[in-house]
N, C-alpha and C. Protein backbone atom coordinates (compact mmCIF):
# COMPACT_ATOMS: atom_id res chain seq x y z
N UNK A 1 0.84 -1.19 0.00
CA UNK A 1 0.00 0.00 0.00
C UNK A 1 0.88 1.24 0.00
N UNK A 2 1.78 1.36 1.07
CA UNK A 2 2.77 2.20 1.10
C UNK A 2 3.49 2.78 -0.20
N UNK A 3 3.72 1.53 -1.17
CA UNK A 3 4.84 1.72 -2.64
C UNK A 3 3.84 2.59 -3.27
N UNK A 4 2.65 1.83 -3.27
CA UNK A 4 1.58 2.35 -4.10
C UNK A 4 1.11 4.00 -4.34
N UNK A 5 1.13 3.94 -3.09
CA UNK A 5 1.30 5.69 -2.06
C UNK A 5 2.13 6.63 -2.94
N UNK A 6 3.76 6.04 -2.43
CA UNK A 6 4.89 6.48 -3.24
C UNK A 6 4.77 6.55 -4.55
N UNK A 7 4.40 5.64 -5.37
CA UNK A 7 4.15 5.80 -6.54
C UNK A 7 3.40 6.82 -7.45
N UNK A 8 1.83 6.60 -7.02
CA UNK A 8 1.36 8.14 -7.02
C UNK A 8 1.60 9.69 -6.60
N UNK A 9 2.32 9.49 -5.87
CA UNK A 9 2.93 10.39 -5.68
C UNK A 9 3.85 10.89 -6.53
N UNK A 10 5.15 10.29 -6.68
CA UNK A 10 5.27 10.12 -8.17
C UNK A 10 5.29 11.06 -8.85
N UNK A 11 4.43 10.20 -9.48
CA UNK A 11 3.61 10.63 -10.77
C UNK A 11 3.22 11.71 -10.75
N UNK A 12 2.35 12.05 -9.50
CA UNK A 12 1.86 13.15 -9.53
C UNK A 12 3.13 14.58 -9.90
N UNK A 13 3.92 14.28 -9.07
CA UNK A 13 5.46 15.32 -8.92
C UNK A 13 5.54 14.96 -10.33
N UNK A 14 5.96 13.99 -11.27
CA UNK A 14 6.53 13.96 -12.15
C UNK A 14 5.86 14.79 -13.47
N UNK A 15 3.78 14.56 -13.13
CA UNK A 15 3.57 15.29 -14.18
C UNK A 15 3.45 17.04 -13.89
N UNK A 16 3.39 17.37 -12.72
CA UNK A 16 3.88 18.81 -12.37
C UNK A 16 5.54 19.46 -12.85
N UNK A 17 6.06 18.68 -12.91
CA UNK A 17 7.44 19.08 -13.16
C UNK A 17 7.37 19.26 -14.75
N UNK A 18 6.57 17.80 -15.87
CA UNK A 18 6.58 17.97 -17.01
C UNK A 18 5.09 19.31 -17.43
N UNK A 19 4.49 19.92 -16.61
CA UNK A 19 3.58 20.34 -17.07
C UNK A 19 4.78 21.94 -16.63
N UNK A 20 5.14 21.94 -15.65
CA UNK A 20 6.06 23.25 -15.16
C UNK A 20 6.81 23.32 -17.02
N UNK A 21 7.40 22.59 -17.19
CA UNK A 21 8.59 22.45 -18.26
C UNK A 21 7.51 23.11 -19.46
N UNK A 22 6.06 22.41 -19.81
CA UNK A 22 5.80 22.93 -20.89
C UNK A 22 5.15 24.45 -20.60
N UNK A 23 4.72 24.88 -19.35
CA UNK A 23 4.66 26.31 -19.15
C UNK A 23 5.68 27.13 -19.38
N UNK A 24 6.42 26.67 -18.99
CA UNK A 24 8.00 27.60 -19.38
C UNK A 24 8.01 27.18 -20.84
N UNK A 25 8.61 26.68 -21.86
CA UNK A 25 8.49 26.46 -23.26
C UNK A 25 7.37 27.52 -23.71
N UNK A 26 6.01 27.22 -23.39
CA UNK A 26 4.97 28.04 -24.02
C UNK A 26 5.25 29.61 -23.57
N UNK A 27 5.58 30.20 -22.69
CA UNK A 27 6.03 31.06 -21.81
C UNK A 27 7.36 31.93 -22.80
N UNK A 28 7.74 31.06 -23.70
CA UNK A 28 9.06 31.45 -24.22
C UNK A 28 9.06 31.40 -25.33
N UNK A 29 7.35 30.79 -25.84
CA UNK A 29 7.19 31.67 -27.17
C UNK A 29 7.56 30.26 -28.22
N UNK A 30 7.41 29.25 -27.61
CA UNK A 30 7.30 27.87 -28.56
C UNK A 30 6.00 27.91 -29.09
N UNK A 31 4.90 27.66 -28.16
CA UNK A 31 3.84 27.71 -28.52
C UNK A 31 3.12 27.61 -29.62
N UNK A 32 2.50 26.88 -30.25
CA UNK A 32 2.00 27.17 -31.47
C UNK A 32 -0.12 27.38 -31.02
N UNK A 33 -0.95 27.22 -31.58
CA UNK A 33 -2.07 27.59 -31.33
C UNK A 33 -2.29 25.86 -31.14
N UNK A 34 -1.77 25.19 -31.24
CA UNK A 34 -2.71 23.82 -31.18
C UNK A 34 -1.61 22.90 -30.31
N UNK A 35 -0.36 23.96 -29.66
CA UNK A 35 0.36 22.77 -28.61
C UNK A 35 1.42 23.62 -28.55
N UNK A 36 2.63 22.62 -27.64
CA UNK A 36 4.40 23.31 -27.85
C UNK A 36 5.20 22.92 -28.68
N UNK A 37 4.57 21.81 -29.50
CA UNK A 37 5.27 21.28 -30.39
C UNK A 37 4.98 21.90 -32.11
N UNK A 38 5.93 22.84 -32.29
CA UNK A 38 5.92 23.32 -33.69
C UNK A 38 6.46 22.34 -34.74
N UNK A 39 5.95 22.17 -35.16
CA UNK A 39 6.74 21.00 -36.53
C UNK A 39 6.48 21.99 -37.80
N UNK A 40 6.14 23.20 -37.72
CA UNK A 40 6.29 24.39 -38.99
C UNK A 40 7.81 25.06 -38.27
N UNK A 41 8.26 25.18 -37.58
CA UNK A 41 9.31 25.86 -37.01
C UNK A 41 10.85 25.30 -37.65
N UNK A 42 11.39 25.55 -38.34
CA UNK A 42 12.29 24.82 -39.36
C UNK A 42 13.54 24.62 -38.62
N UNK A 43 14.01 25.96 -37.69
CA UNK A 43 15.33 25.46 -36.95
C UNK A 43 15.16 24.51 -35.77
N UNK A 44 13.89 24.79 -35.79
CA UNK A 44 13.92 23.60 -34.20
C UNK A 44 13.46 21.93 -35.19
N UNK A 45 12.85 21.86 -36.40
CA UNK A 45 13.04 20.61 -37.06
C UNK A 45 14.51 19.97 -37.27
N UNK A 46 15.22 20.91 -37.70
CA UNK A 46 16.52 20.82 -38.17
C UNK A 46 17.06 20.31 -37.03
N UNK A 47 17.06 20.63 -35.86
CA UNK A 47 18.09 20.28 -34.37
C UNK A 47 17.52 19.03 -34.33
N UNK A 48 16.05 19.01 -34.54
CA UNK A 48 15.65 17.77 -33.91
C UNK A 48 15.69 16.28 -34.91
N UNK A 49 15.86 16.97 -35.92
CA UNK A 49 16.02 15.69 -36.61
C UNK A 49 17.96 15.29 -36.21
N UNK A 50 18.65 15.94 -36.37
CA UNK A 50 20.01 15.74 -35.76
C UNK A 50 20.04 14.68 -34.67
N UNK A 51 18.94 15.67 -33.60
CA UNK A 51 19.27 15.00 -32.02
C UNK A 51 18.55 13.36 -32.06
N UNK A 52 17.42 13.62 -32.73
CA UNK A 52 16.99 11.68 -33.42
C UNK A 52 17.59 10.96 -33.68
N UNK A 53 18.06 11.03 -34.66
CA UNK A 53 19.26 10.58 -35.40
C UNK A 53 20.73 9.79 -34.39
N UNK A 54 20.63 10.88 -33.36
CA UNK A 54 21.86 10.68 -32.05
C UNK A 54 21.35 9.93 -31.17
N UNK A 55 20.03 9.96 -31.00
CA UNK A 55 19.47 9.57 -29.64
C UNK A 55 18.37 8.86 -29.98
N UNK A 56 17.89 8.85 -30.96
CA UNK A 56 16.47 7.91 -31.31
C UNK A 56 16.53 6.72 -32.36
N UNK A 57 17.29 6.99 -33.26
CA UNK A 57 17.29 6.07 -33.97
C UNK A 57 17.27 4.93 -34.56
N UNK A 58 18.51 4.62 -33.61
CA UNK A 58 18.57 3.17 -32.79
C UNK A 58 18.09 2.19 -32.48
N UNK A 59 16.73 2.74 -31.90
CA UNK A 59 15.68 2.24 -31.39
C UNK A 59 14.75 2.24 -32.33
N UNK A 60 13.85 3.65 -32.53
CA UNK A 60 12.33 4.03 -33.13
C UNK A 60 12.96 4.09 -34.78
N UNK A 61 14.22 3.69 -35.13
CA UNK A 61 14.50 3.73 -36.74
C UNK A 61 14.41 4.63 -37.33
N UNK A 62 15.70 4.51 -38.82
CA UNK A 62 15.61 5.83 -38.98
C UNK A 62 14.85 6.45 -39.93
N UNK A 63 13.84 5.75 -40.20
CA UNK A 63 12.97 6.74 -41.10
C UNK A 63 11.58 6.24 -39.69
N UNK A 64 11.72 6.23 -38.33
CA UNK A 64 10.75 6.42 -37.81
C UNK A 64 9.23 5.35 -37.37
N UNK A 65 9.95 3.62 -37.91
CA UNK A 65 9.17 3.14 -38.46
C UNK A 65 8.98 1.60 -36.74
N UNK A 66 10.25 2.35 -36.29
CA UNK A 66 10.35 1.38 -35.06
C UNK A 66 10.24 -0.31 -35.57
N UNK A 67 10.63 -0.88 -34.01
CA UNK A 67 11.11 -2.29 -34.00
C UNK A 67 10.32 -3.11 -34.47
N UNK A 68 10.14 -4.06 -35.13
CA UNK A 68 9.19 -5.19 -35.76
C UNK A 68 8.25 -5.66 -35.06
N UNK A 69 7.32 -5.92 -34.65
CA UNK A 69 6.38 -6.60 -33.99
C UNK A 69 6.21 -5.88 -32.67
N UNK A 70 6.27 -4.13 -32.94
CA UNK A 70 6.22 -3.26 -31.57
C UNK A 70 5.04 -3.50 -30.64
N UNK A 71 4.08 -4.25 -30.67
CA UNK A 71 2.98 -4.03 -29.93
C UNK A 71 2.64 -5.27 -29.51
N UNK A 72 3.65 -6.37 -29.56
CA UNK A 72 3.60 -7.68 -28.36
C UNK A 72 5.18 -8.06 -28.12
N UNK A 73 4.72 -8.43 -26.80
CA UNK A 73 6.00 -8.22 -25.73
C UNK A 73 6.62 -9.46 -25.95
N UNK A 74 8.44 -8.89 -25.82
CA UNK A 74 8.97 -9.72 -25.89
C UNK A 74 9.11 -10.95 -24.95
N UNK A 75 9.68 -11.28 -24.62
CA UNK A 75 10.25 -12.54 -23.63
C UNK A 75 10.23 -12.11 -22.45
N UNK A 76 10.86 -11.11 -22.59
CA UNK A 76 11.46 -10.34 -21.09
C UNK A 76 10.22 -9.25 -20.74
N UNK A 77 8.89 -9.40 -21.16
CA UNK A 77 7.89 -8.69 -20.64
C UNK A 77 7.69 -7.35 -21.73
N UNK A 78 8.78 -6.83 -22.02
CA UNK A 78 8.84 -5.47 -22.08
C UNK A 78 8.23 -5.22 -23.98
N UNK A 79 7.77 -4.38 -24.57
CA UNK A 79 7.27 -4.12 -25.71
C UNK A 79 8.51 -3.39 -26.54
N UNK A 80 8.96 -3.75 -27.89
CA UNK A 80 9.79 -2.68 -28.28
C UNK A 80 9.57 -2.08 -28.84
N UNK A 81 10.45 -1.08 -29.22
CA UNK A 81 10.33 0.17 -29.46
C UNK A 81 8.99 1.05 -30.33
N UNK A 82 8.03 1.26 -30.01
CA UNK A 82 7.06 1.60 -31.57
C UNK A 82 7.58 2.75 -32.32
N UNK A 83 6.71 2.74 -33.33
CA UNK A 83 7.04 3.48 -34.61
C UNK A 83 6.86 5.05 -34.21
N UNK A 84 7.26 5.99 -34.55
CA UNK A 84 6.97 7.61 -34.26
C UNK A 84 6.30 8.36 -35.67
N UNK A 85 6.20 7.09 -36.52
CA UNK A 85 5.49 7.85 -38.07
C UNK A 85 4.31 7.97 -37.63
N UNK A 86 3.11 7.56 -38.81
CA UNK A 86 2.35 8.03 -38.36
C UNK A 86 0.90 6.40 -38.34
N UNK A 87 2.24 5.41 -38.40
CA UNK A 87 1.39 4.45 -38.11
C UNK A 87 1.38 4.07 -36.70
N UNK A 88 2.53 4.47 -35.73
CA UNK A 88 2.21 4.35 -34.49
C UNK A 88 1.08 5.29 -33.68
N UNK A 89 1.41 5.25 -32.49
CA UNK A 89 0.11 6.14 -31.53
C UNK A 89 0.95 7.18 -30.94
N UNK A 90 2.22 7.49 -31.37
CA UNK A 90 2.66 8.58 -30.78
C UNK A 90 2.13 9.88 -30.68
N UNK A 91 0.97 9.56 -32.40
CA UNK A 91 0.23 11.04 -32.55
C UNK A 91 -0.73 11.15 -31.49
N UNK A 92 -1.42 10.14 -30.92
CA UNK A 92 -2.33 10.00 -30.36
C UNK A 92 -2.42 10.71 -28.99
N UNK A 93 -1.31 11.29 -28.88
CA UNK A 93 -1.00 11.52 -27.05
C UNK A 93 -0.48 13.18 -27.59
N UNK A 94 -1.07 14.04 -26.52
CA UNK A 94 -1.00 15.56 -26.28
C UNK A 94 0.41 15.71 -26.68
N UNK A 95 0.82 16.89 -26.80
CA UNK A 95 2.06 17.29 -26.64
C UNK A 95 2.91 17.20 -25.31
N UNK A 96 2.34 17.88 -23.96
CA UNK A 96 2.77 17.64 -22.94
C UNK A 96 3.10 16.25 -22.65
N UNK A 97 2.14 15.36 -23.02
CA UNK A 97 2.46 14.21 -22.37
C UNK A 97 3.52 13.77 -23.51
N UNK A 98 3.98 13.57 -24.73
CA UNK A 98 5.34 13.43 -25.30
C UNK A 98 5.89 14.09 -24.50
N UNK A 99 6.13 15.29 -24.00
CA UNK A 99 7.16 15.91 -24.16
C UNK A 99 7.65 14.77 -22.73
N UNK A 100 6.79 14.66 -21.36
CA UNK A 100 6.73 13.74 -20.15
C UNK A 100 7.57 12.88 -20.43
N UNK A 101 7.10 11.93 -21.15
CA UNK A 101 7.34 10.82 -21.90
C UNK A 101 9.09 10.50 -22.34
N UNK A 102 9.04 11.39 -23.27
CA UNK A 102 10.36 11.37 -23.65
C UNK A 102 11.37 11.93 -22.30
N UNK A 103 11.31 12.94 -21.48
CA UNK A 103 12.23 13.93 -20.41
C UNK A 103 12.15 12.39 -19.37
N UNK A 104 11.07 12.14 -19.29
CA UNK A 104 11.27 11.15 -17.72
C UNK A 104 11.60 9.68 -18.11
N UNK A 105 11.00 9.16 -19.57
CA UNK A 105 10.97 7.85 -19.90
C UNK A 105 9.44 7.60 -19.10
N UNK A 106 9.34 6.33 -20.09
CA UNK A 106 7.57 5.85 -19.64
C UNK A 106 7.58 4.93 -18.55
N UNK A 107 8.48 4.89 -18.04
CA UNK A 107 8.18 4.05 -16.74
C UNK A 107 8.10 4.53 -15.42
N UNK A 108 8.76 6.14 -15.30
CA UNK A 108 8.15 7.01 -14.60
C UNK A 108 6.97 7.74 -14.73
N UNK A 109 6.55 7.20 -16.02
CA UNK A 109 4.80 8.32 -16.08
C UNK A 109 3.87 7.22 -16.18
N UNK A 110 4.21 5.66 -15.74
CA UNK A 110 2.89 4.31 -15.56
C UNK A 110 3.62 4.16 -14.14
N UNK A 111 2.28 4.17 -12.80
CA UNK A 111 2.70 3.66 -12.13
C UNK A 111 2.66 1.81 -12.05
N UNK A 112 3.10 1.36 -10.80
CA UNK A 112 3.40 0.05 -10.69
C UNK A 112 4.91 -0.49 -11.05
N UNK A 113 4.72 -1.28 -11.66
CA UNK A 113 6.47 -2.02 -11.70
C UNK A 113 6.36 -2.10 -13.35
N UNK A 114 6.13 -1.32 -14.25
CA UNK A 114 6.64 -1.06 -15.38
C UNK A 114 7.31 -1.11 -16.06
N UNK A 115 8.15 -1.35 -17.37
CA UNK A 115 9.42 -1.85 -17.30
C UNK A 115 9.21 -1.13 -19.13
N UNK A 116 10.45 -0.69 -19.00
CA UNK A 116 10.74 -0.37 -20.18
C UNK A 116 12.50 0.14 -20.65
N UNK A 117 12.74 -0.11 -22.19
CA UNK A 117 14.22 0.30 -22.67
C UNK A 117 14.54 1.55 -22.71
N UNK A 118 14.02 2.38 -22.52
CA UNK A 118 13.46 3.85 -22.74
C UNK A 118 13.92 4.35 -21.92
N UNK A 119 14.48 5.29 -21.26
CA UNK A 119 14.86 6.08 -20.07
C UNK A 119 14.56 7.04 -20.47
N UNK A 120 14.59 8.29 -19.65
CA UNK A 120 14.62 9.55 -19.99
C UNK A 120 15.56 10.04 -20.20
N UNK A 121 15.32 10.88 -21.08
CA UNK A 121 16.19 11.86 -21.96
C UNK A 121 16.44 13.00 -21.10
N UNK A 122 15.93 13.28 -19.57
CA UNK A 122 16.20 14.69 -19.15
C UNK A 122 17.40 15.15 -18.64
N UNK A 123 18.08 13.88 -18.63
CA UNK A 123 19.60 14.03 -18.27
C UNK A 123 20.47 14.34 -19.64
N UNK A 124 20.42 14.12 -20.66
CA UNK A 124 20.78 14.36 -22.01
C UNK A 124 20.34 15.00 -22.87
N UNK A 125 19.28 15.28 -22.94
CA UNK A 125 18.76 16.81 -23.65
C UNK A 125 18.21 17.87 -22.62
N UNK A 126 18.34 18.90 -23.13
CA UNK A 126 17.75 20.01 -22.56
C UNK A 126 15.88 19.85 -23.08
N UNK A 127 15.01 20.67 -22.53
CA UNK A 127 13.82 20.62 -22.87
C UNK A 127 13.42 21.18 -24.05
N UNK A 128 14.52 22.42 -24.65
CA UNK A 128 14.16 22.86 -25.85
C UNK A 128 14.64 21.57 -27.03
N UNK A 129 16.05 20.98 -26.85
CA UNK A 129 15.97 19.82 -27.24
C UNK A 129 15.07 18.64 -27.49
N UNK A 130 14.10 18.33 -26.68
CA UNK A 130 13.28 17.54 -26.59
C UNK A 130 11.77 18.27 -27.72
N UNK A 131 11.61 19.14 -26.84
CA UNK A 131 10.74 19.65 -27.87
C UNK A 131 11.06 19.59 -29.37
N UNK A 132 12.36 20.10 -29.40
CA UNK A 132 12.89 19.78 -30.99
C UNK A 132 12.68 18.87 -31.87
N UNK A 133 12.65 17.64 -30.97
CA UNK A 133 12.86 16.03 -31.40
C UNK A 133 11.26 15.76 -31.84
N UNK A 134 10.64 16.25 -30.87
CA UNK A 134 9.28 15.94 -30.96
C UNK A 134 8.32 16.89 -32.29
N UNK A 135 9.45 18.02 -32.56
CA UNK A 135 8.95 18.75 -33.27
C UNK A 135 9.31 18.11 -34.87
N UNK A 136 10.29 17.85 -35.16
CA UNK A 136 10.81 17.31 -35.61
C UNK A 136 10.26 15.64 -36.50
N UNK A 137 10.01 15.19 -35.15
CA UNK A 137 8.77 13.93 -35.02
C UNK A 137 7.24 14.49 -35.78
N UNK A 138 6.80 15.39 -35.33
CA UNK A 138 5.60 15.51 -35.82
C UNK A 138 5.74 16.21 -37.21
N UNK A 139 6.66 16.65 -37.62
CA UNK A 139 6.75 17.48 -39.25
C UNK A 139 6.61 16.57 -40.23
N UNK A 140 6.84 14.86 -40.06
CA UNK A 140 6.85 14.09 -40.97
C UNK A 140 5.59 13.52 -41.06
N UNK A 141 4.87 13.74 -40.18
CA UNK A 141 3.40 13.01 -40.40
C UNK A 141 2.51 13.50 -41.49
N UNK A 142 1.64 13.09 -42.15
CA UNK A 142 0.87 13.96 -43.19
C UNK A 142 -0.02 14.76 -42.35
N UNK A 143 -0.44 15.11 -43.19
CA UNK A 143 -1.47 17.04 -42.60
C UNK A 143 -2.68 16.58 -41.98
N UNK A 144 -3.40 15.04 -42.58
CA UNK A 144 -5.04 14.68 -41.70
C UNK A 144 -4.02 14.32 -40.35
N UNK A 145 -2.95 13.76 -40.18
CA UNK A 145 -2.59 13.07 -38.94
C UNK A 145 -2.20 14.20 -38.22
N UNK A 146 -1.55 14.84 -39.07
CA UNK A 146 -0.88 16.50 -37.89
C UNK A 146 -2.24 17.34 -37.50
N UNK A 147 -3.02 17.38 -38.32
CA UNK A 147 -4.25 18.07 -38.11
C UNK A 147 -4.87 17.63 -36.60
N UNK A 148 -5.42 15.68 -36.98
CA UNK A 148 -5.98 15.24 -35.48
C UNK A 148 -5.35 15.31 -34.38
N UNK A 149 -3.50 15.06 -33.94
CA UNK A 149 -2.83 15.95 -33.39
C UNK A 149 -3.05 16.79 -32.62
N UNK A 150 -3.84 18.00 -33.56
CA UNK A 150 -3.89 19.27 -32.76
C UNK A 150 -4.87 19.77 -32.49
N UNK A 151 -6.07 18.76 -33.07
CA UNK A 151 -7.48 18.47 -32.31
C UNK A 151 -7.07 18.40 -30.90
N UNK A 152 -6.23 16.56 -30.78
CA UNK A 152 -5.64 16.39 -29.18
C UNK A 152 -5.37 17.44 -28.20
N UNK A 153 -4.47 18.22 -28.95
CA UNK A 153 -3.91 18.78 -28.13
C UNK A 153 -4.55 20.29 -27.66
N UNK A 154 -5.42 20.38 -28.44
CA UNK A 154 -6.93 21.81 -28.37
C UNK A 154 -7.91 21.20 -27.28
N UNK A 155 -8.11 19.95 -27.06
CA UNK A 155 -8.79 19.29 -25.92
C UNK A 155 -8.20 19.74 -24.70
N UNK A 156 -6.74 19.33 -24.23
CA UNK A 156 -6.50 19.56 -23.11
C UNK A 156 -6.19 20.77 -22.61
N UNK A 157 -6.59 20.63 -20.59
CA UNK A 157 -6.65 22.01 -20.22
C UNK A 157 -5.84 22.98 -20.57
């Protein structure tokens, strides 16, 4: 009961810290009308396709298309890597919560005993970095997928 406690707790800190991060970003003029993630913004595409390339690739591939059979778990429990085009569900999730996602890794933003290859990036990119990546990420999707996107992201508070 206690972990459980801790856990939510957590989370909770963790999504205040990622919601602090995208107030400051929006605050500084990232902002676009439908999120913080500009994927019309050309120098922050440019960094972020770089910083992918360094830090993502590896994994989510490099045209974006992620690990083979991403959506049943391997041996060892854990799911690999999915795709960031626009056949995965990356579009599917707000901006803030990418941005979460990527800064903490997803096993700090599911509570319980979670398990994933993924760490966070907040020790290795900066947040304008991240945003970059993500910006970057979303410039390649076509226009109905970038569009619903920013439906998502016009929903939240």
């Amino acid at each position: 009961m206690r972990s459980v406690k801790h856990a939510t707790a957590l989370g909770l800190a963790l999504a205040a810290v990622a919601a602090a991060g995208a107030i400051w970003y929006i605050a500084s003029g990232g902002k676009t009308s439908a999120g913080l993630i500009n994927p019309d913004d050309a120098q922050a595409v440019t960094l972020g396709e770089t910083l992918y390339s360094e830090h993502c690739a590896s994994c989510h591939g490099a045209s974006l298309e992620g690990q083979p059979n991403w959506q049943q778990r391997r041996s060892d429990g854990r799911l690999p890597a999915p795709p960031h085009d626009e056949t995965g569900h990356t579009w599917h999730h707000p901006d803030a919560q990418l941005f979460a996602l990527t800064k903490y890794g997803p096993a700090a933003m599911v509570e319980g005993s979670y398990e994933s290859d993924m760490s966070g990036f907040g020790e290795i990119l900066s947040d304008e970095e991240i945003v970059a990546v993500l910006a970057f990420i979303k410039s390649t999707w076509p226009a109905a997928v970038r569009q619903q996107h920013d439906q998502i992201n016009a929903r939240q508070p």
